[in-house]
C-alpha atoms as a PDB file:
ATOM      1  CA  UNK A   1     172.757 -94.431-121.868  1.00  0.00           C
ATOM      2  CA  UNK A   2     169.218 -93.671-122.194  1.00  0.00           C
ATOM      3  CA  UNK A   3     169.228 -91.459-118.778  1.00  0.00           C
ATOM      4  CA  UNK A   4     172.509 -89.829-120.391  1.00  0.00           C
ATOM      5  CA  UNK A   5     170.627 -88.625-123.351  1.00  0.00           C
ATOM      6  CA  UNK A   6     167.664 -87.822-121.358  1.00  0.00           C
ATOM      7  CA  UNK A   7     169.875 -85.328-119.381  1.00  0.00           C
ATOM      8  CA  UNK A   8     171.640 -83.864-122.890  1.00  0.00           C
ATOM      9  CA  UNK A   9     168.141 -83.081-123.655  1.00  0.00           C
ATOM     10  CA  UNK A  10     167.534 -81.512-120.520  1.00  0.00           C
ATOM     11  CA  UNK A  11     170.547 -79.382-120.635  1.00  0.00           C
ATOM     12  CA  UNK A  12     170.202 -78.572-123.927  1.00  0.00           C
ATOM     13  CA  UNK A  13     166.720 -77.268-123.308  1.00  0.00           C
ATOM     14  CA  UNK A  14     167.968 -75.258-120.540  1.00  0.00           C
ATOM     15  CA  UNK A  15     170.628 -74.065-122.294  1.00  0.00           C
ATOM     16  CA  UNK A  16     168.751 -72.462-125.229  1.00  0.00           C
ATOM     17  CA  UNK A  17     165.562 -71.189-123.097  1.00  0.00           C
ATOM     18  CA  UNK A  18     168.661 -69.618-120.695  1.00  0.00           C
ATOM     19  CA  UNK A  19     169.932 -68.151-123.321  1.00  0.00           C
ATOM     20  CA  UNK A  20     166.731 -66.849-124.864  1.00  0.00           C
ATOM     21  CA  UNK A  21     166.341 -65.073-121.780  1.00  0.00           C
ATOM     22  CA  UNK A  22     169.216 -63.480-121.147  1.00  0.00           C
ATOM     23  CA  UNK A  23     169.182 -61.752-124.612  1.00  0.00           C
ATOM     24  CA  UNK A  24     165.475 -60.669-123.868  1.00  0.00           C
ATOM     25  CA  UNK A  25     166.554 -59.531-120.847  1.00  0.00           C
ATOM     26  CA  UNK A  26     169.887 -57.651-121.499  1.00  0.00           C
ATOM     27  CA  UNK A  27     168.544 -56.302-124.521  1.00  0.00           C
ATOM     28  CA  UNK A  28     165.163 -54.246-123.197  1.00  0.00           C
ATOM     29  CA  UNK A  29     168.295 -53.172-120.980  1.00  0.00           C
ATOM     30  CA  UNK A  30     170.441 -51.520-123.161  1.00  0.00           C
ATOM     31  CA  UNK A  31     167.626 -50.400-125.416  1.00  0.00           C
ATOM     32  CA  UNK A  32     166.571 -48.648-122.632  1.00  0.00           C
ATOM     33  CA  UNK A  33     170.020 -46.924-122.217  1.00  0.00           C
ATOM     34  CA  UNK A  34     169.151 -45.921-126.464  1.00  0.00           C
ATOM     35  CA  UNK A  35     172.322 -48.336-127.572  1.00  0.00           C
ATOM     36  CA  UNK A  36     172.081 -48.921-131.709  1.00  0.00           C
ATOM     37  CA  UNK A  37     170.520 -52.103-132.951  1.00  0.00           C
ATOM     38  CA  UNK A  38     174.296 -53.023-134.371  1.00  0.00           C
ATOM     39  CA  UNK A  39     176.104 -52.676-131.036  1.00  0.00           C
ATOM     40  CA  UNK A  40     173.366 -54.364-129.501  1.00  0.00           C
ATOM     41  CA  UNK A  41     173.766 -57.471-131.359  1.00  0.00           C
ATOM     42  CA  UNK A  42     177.369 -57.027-131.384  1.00  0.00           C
ATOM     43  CA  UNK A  43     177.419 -57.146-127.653  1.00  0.00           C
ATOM     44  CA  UNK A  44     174.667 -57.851-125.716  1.00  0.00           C
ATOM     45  CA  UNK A  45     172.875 -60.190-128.416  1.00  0.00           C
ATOM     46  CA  UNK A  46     176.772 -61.544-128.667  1.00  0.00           C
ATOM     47  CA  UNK A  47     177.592 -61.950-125.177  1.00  0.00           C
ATOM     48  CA  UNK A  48     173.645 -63.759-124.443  1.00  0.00           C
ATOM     49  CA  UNK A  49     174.188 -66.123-127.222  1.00  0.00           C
ATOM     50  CA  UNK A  50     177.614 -66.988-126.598  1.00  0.00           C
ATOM     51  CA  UNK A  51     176.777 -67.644-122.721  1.00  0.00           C
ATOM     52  CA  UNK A  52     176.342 -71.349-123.466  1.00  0.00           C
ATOM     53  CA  UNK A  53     179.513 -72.215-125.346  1.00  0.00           C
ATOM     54  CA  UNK A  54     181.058 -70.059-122.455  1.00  0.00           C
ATOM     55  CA  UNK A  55     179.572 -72.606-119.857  1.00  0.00           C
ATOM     56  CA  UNK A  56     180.133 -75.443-121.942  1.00  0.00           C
ATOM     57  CA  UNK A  57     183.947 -74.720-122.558  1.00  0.00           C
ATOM     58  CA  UNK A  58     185.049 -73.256-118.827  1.00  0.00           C
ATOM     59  CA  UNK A  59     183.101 -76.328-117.498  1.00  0.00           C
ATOM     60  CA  UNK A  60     185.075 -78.421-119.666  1.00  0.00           C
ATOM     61  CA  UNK A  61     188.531 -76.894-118.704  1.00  0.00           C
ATOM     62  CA  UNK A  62     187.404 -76.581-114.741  1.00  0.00           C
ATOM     63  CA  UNK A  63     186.827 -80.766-115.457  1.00  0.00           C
ATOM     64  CA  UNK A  64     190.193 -81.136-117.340  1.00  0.00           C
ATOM     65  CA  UNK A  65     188.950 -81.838-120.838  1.00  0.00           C
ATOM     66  CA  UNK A  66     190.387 -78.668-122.537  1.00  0.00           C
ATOM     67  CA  UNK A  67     189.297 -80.958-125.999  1.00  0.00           C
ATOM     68  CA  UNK A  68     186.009 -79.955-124.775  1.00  0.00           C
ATOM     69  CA  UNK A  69     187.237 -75.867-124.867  1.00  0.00           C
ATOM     70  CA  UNK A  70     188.946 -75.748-127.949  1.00  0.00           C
ATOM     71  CA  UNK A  71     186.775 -78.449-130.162  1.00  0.00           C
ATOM     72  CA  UNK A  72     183.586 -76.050-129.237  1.00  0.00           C
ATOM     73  CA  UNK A  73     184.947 -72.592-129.988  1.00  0.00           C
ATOM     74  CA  UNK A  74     186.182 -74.048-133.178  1.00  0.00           C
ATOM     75  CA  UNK A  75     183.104 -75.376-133.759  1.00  0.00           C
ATOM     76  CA  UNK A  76     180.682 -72.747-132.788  1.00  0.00           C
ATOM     77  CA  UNK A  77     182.723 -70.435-135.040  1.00  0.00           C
ATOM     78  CA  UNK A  78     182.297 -72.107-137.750  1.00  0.00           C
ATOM     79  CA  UNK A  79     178.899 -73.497-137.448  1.00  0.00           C
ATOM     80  CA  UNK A  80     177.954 -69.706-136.820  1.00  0.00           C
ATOM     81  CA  UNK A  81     179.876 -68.312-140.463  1.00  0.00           C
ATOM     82  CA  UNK A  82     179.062 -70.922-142.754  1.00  0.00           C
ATOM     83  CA  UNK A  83     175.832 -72.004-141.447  1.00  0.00           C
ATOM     84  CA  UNK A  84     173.952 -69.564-139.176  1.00  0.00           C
ATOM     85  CA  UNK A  85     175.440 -66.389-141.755  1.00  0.00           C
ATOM     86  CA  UNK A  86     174.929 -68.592-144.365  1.00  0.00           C
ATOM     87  CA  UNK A  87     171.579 -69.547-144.161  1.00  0.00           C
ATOM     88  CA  UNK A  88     170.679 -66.013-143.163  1.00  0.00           C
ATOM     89  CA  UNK A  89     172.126 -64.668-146.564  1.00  0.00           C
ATOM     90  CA  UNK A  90     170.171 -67.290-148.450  1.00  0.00           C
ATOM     91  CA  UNK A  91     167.085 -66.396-146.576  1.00  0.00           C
ATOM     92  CA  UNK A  92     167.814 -62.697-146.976  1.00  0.00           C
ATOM     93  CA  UNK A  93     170.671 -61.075-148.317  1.00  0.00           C
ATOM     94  CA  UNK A  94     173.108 -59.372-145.417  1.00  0.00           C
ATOM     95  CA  UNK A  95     174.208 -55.678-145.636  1.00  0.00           C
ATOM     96  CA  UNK A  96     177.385 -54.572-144.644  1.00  0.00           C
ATOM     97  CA  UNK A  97     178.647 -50.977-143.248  1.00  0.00           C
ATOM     98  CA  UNK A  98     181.754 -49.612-144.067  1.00  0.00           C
ATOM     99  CA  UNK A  99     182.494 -50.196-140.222  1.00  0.00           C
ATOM    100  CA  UNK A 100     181.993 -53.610-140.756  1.00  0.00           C
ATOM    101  CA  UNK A 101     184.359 -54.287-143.973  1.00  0.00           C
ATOM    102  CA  UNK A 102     187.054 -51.936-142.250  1.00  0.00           C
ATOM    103  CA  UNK A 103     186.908 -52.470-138.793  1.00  0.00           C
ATOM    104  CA  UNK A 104     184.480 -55.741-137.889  1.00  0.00           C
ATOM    105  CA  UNK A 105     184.894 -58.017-140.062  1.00  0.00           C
ATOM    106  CA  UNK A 106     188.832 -57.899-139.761  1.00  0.00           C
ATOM    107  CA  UNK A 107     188.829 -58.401-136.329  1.00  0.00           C
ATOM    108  CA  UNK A 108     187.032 -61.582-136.640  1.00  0.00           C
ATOM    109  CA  UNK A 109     190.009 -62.864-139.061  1.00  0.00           C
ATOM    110  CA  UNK A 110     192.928 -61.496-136.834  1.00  0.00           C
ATOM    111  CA  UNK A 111     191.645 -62.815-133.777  1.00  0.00           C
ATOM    112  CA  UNK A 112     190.926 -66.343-135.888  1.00  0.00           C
ATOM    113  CA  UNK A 113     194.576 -66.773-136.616  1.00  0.00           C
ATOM    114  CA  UNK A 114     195.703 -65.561-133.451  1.00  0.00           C
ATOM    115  CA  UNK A 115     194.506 -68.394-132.032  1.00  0.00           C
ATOM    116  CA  UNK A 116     195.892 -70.463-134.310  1.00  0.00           C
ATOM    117  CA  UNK A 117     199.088 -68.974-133.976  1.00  0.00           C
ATOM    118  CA  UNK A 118     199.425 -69.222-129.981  1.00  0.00           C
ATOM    119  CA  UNK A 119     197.148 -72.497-129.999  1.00  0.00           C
ATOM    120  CA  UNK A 120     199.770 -74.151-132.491  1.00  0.00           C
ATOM    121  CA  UNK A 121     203.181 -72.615-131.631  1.00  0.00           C
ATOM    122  CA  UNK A 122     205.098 -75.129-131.373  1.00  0.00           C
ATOM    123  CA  UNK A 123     203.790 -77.025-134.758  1.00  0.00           C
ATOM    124  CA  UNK A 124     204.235 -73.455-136.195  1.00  0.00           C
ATOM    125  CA  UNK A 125     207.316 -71.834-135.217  1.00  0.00           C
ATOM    126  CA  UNK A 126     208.778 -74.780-133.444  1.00  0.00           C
ATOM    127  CA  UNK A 127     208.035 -72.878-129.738  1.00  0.00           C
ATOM    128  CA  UNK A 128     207.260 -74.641-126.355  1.00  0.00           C
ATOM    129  CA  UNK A 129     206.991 -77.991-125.341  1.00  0.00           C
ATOM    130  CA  UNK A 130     203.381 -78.644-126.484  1.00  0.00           C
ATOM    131  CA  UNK A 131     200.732 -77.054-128.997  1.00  0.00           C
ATOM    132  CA  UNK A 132     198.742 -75.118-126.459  1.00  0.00           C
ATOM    133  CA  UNK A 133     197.095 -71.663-124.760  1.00  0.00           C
ATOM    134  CA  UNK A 134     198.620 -71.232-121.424  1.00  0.00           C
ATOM    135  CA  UNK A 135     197.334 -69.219-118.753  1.00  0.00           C
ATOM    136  CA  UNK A 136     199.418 -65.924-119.945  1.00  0.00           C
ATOM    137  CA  UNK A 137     198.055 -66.162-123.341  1.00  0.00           C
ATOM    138  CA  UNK A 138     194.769 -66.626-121.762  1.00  0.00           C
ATOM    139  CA  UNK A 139     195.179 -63.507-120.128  1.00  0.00           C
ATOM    140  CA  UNK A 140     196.470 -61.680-123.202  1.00  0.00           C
ATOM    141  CA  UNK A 141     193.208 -62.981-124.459  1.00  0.00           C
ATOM    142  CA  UNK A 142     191.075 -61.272-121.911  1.00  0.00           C
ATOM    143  CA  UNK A 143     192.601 -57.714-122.117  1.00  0.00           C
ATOM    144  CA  UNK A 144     191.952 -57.987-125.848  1.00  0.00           C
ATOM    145  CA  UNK A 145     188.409 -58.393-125.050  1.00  0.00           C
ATOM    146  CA  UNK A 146     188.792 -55.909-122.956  1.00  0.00           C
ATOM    147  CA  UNK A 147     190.086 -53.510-125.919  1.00  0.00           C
ATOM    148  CA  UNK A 148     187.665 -54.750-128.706  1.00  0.00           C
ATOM    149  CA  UNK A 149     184.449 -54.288-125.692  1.00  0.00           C
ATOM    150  CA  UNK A 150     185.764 -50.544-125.453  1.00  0.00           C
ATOM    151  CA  UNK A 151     186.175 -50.003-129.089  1.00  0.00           C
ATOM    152  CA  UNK A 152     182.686 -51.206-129.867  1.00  0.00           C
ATOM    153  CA  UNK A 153     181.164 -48.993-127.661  1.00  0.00           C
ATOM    154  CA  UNK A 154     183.044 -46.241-128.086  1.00  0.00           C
ATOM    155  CA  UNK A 155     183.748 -46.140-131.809  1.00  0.00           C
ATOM    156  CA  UNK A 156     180.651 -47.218-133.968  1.00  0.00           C
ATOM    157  CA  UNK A 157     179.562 -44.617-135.918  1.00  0.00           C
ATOM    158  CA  UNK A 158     175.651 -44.687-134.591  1.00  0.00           C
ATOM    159  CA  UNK A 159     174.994 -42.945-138.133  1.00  0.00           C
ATOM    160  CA  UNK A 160     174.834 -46.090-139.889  1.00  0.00           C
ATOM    161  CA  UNK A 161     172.564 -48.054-137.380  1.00  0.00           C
ATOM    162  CA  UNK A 162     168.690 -48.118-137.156  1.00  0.00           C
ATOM    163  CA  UNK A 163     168.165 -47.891-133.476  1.00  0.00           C
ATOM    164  CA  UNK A 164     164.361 -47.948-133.606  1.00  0.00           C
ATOM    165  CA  UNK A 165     164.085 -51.533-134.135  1.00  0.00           C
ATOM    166  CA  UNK A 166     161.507 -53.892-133.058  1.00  0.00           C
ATOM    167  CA  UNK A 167     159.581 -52.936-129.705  1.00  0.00           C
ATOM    168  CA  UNK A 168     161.874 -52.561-126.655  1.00  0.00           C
ATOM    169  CA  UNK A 169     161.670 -56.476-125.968  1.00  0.00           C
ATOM    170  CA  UNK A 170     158.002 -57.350-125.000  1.00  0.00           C
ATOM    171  CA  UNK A 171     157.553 -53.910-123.135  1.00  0.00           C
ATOM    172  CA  UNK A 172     160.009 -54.858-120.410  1.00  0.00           C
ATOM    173  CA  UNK A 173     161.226 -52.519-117.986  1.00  0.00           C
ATOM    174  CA  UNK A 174     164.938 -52.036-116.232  1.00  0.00           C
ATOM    175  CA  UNK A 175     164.562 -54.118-113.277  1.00  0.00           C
ATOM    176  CA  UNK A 176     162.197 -56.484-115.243  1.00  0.00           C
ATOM    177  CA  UNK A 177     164.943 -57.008-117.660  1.00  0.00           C
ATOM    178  CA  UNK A 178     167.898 -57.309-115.005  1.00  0.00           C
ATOM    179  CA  UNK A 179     165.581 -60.377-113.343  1.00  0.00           C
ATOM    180  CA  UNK A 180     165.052 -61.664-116.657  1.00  0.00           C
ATOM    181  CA  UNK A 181     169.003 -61.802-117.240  1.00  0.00           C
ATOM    182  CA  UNK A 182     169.499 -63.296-113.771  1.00  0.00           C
ATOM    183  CA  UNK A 183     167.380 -66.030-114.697  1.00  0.00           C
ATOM    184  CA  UNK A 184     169.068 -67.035-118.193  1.00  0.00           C
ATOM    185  CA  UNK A 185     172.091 -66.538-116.241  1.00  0.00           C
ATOM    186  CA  UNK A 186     170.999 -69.783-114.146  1.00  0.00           C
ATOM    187  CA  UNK A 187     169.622 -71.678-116.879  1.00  0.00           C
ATOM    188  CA  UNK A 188     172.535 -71.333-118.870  1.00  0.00           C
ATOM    189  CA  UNK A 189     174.923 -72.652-116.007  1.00  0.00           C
ATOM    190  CA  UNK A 190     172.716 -75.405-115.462  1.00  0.00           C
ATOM    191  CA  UNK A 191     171.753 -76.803-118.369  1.00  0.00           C
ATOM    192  CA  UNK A 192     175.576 -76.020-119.760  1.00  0.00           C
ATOM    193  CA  UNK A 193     176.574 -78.528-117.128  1.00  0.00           C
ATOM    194  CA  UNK A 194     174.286 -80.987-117.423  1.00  0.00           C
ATOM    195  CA  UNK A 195     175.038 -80.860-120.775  1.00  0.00           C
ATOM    196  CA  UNK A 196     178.651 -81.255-121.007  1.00  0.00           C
ATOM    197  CA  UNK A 197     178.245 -83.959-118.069  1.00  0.00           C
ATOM    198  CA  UNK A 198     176.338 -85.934-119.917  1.00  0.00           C
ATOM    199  CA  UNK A 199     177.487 -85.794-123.917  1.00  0.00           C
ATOM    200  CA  UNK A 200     181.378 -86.705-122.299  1.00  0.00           C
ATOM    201  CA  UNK A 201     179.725 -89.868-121.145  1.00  0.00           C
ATOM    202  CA  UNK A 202     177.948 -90.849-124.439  1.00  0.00           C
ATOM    203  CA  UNK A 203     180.588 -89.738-126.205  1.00  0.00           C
ATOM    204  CA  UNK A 204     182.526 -92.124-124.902  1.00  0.00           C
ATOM    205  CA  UNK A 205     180.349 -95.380-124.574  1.00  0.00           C
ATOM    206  CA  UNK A 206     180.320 -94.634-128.330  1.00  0.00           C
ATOM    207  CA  UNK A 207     184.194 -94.641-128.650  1.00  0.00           C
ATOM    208  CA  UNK A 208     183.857 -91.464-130.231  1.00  0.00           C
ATOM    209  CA  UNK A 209     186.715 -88.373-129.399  1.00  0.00           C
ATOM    210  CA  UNK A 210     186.094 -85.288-127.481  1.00  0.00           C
ATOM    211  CA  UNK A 211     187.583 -83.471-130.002  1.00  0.00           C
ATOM    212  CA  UNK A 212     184.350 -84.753-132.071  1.00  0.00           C
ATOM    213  CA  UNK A 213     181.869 -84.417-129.894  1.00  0.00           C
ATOM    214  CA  UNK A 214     182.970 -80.961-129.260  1.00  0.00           C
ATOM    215  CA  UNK A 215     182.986 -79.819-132.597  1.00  0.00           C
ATOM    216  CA  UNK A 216     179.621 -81.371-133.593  1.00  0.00           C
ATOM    217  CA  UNK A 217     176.611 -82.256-131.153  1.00  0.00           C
ATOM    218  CA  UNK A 218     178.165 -79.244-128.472  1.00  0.00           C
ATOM    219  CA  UNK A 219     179.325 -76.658-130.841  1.00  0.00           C
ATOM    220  CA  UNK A 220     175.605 -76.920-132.857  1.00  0.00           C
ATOM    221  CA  UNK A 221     173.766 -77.266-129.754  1.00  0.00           C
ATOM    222  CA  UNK A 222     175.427 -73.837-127.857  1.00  0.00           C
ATOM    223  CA  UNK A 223     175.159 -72.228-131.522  1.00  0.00           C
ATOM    224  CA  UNK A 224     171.007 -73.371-131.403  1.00  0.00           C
ATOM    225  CA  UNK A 225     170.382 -69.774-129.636  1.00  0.00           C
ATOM    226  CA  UNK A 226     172.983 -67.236-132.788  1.00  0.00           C
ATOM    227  CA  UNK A 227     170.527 -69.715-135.313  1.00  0.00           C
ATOM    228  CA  UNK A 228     167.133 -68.690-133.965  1.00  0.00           C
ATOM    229  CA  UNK A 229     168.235 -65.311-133.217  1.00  0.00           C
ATOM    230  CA  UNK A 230     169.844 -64.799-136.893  1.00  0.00           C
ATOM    231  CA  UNK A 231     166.891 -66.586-138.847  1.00  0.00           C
ATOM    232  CA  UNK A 232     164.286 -64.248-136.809  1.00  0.00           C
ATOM    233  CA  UNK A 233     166.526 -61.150-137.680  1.00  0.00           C
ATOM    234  CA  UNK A 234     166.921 -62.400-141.033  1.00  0.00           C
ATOM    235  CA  UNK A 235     162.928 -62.940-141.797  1.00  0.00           C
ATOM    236  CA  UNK A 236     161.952 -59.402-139.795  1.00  0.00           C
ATOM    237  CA  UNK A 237     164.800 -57.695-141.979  1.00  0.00           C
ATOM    238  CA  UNK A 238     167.180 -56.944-138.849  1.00  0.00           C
ATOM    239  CA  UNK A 239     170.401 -58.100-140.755  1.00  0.00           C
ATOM    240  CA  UNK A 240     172.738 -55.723-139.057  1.00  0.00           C
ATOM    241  CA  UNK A 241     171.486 -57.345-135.567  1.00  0.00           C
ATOM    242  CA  UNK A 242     172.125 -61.226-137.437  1.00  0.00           C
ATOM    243  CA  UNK A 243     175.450 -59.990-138.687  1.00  0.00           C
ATOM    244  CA  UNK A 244     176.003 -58.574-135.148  1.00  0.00           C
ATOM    245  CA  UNK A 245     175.580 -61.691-133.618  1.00  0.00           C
ATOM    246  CA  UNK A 246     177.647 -63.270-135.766  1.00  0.00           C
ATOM    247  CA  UNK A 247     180.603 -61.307-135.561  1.00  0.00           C
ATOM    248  CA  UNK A 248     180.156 -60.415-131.630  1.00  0.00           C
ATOM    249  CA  UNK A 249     179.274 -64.330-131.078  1.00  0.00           C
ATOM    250  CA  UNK A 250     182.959 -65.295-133.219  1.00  0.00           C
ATOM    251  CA  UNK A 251     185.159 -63.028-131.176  1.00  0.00           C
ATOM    252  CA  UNK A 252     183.828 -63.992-127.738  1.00  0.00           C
ATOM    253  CA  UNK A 253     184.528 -67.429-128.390  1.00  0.00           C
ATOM    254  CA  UNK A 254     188.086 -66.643-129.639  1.00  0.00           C
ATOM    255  CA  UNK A 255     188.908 -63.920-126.963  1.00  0.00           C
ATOM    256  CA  UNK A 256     186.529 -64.367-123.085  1.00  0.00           C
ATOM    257  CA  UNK A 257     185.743 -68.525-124.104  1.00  0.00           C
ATOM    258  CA  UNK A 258     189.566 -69.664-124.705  1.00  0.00           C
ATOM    259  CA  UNK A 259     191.116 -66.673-122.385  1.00  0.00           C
ATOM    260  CA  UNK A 260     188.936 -67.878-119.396  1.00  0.00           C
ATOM    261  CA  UNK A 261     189.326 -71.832-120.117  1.00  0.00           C
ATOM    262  CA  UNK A 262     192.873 -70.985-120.769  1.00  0.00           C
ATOM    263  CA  UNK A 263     193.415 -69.192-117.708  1.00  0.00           C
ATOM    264  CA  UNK A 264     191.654 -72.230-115.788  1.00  0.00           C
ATOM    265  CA  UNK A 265     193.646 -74.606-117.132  1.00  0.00           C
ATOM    266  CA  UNK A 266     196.183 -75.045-119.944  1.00  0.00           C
ATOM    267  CA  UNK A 267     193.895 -76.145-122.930  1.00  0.00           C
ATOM    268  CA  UNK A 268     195.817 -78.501-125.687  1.00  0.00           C
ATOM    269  CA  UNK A 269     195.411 -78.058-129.402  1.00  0.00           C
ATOM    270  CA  UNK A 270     196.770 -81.709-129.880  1.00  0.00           C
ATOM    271  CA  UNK A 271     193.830 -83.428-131.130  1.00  0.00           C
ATOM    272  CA  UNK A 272     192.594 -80.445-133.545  1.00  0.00           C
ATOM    273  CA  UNK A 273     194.088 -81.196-137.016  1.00  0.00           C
ATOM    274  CA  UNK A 274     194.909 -79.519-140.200  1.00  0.00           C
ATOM    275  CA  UNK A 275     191.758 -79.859-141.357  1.00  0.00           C
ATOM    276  CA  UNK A 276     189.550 -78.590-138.543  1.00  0.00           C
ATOM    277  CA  UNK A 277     192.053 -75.362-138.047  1.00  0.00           C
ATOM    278  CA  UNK A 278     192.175 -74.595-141.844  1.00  0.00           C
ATOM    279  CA  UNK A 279     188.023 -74.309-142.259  1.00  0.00           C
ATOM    280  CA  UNK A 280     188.229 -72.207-139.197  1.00  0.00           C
ATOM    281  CA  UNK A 281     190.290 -69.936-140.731  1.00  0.00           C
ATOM    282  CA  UNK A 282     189.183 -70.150-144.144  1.00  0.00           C
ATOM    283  CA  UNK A 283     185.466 -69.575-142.852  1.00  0.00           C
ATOM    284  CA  UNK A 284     186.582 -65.752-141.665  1.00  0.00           C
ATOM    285  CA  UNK A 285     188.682 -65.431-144.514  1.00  0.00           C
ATOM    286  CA  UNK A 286     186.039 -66.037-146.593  1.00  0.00           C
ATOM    287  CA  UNK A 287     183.896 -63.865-144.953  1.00  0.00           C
ATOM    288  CA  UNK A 288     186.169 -60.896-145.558  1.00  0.00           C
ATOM    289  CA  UNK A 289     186.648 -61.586-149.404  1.00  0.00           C
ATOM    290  CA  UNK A 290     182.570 -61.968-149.316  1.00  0.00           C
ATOM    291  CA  UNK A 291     182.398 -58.291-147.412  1.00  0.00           C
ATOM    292  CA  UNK A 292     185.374 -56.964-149.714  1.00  0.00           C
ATOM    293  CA  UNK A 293     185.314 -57.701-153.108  1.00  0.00           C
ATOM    294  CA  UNK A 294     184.031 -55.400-155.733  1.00  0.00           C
ATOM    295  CA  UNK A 295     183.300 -53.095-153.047  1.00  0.00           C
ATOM    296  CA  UNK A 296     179.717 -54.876-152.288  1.00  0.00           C
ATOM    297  CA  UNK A 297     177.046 -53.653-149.725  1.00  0.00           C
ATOM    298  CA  UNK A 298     176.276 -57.386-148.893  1.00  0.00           C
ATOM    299  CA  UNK A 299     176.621 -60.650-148.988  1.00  0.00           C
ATOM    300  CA  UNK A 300     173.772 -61.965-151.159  1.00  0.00           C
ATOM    301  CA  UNK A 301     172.113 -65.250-151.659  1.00  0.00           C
ATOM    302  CA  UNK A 302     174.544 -67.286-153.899  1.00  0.00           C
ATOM    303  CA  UNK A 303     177.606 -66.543-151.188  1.00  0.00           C
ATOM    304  CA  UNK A 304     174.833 -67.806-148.264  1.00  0.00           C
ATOM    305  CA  UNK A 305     174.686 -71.556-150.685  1.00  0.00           C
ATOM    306  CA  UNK A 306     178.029 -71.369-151.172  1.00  0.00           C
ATOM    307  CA  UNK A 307     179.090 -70.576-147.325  1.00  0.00           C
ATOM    308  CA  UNK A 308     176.319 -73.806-146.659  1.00  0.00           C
ATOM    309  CA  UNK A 309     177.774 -75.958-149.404  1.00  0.00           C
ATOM    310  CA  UNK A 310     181.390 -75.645-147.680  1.00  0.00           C
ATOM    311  CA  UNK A 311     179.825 -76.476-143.759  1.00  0.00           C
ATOM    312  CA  UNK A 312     177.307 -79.410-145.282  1.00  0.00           C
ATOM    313  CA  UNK A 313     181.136 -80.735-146.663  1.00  0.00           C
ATOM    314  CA  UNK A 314     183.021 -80.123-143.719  1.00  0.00           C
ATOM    315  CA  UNK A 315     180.567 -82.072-141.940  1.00  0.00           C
ATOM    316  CA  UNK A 316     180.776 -85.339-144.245  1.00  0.00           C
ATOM    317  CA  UNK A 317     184.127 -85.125-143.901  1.00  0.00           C
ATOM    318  CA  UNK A 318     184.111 -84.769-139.894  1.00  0.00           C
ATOM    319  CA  UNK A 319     181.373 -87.927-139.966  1.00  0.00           C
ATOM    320  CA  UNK A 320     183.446 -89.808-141.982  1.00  0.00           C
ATOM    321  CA  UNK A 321     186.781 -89.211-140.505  1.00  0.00           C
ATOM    322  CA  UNK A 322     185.582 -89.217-136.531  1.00  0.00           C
END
């Protein structure tokens, strides 16, 4: 087991420098194309960080443990709202647009109980043979990213976005930053393999699910690159790129992470229970009553404690009930 853990490490390491990267990379890209801070962590900040939970969960599916898929998304997601926006807002407190509490913000939610919807349908509404994504949901899943990609470059009002953030990325140029991305790109695959290789095995030596070790050492390890990015934002007063990386990082897990896994291979909701489904919905419903109510310009420092009160307690619970 020792060589196992060795490897996790490995992986792991590869996984977050890969990442690191690719968002240095991508991003002295579009900043050099004059793309809005928001859009860029919506995005490009999104895509980069979610690139390991995208490895981890199509590497999964392509290996027939769709636990592996569905456990991390639901994991990432809400490791990334309750403890990555969390601690952010407790650090500093977040703004939000108008765009966001109309437009972002809801997507995150809708998208949320979509897949609960089409990932429990038969539970639900009594539909199908099995509570699962197939491969045409999958799909369905894809040309919604497709949409929500064209909508957020298309219709963000660049009005309410600082685009002269920090320094375009270490002073790197186009092709510089197009290497840079190719080599993240690597990394990420990788390390994401070695990775889920490797924690499958322990896993189970220890007797211990998929479904657990999905939602807990894979789900905070892919999320270790939206934490650094977030806290960094968060300290250097770049909340709109934290939030954007939030919100970006939630709906490509939900939409490209489960529509590509799904259209690999069927991916079963069966061992994700009422309790694991309902914080991931409550943790974007939350969200949007944080964002909406009394018509507030952010969500300050008591909602961060209370957003990190409500993951530190779905983790006790997980831990004791694995």
């Amino acid at each position: 087991m020792f060589i196992e853990i060795v490897l996790i490490i490995v992986g792991l390491a590869l996984v977050v420098f890969g990442a690191d990267w690719l968002v240095d990379g991508a991003s002295a890209v579009a900043r050099r194309s004059g793309i809005s801070e928001f859009v860029i962590g919506l995005t490009i900040v999104g895509f980069g960080t979610s690139c390991p939970e995208l490895v981890v969960s199509v590497t999964g599916a392509i290996q027939g443990n769709g636990d592996i898929a569905v456990g991390n998304v639901l994991g990432s997601n809400i490791f990334n709202t309750l403890l990555i926006l969390g601690l952010t807002a407790a650090i500093r407190p977040v703004a939000i647009t108008d765009s966001n509490r109309r437009r972002d913000i809801p997507v995150v939610l809708l998208v949320t109980l979509l897949a609960v919807a089409l990932g429990m349908n038969k539970t639900i509404f009594g539909l199908g043979d099995a509570d699962c994504l197939d491969r045409l949901e999958g799909i369905v899943f894809l040309l919604l990213f497709a949409a929500y990609m064209y909508m957020c470059f298309k219709c963000t009002p660049k009005d309410e976005f600082d685009s002269n953030g920090a320094d375009s990325n270490k002073g790197l140029g186009l092709w510089a930053g197009l290497g840079l991305s190719l080599v993240g790109i690597a990394a990420l695959v990788v390390g994401g393999r070695l990775f889920v290789d490797n924690s499958v095995l322990v896993a189970h030596r220890l007797n211990l699910s998929d479904k657990f070790i999905a939602i807990t050492l894979l789900a905070c390890g892919t999320s270790l690159p939206e934490l650094a990015t977030c806290i960094v934002a968060a300290v250097k007063g770049r909340q709109q790129l934290a939030l954007g990386n939030v919100l970006g990082s939630n709906v490509f897990n939900v939409l490209l992470i489960l529509g590509c896994s799904a259209c690999i291979s069927p991916i079963s909701f069966a061992s994700i229970n009422i309790v694991d489904l309902s914080v991931f919905a409550a943790s974007s419903l939350l969200l949007l009553l944080s964002a909406s109510l009394y018509d507030k310009k952010n969500i300050n420092r008591i909602e961060g404690v209370i957003f990190l009160l409500l993951f530190a307690a779905y983790y006790v619970w997980l831990f004791i009930n694995h």
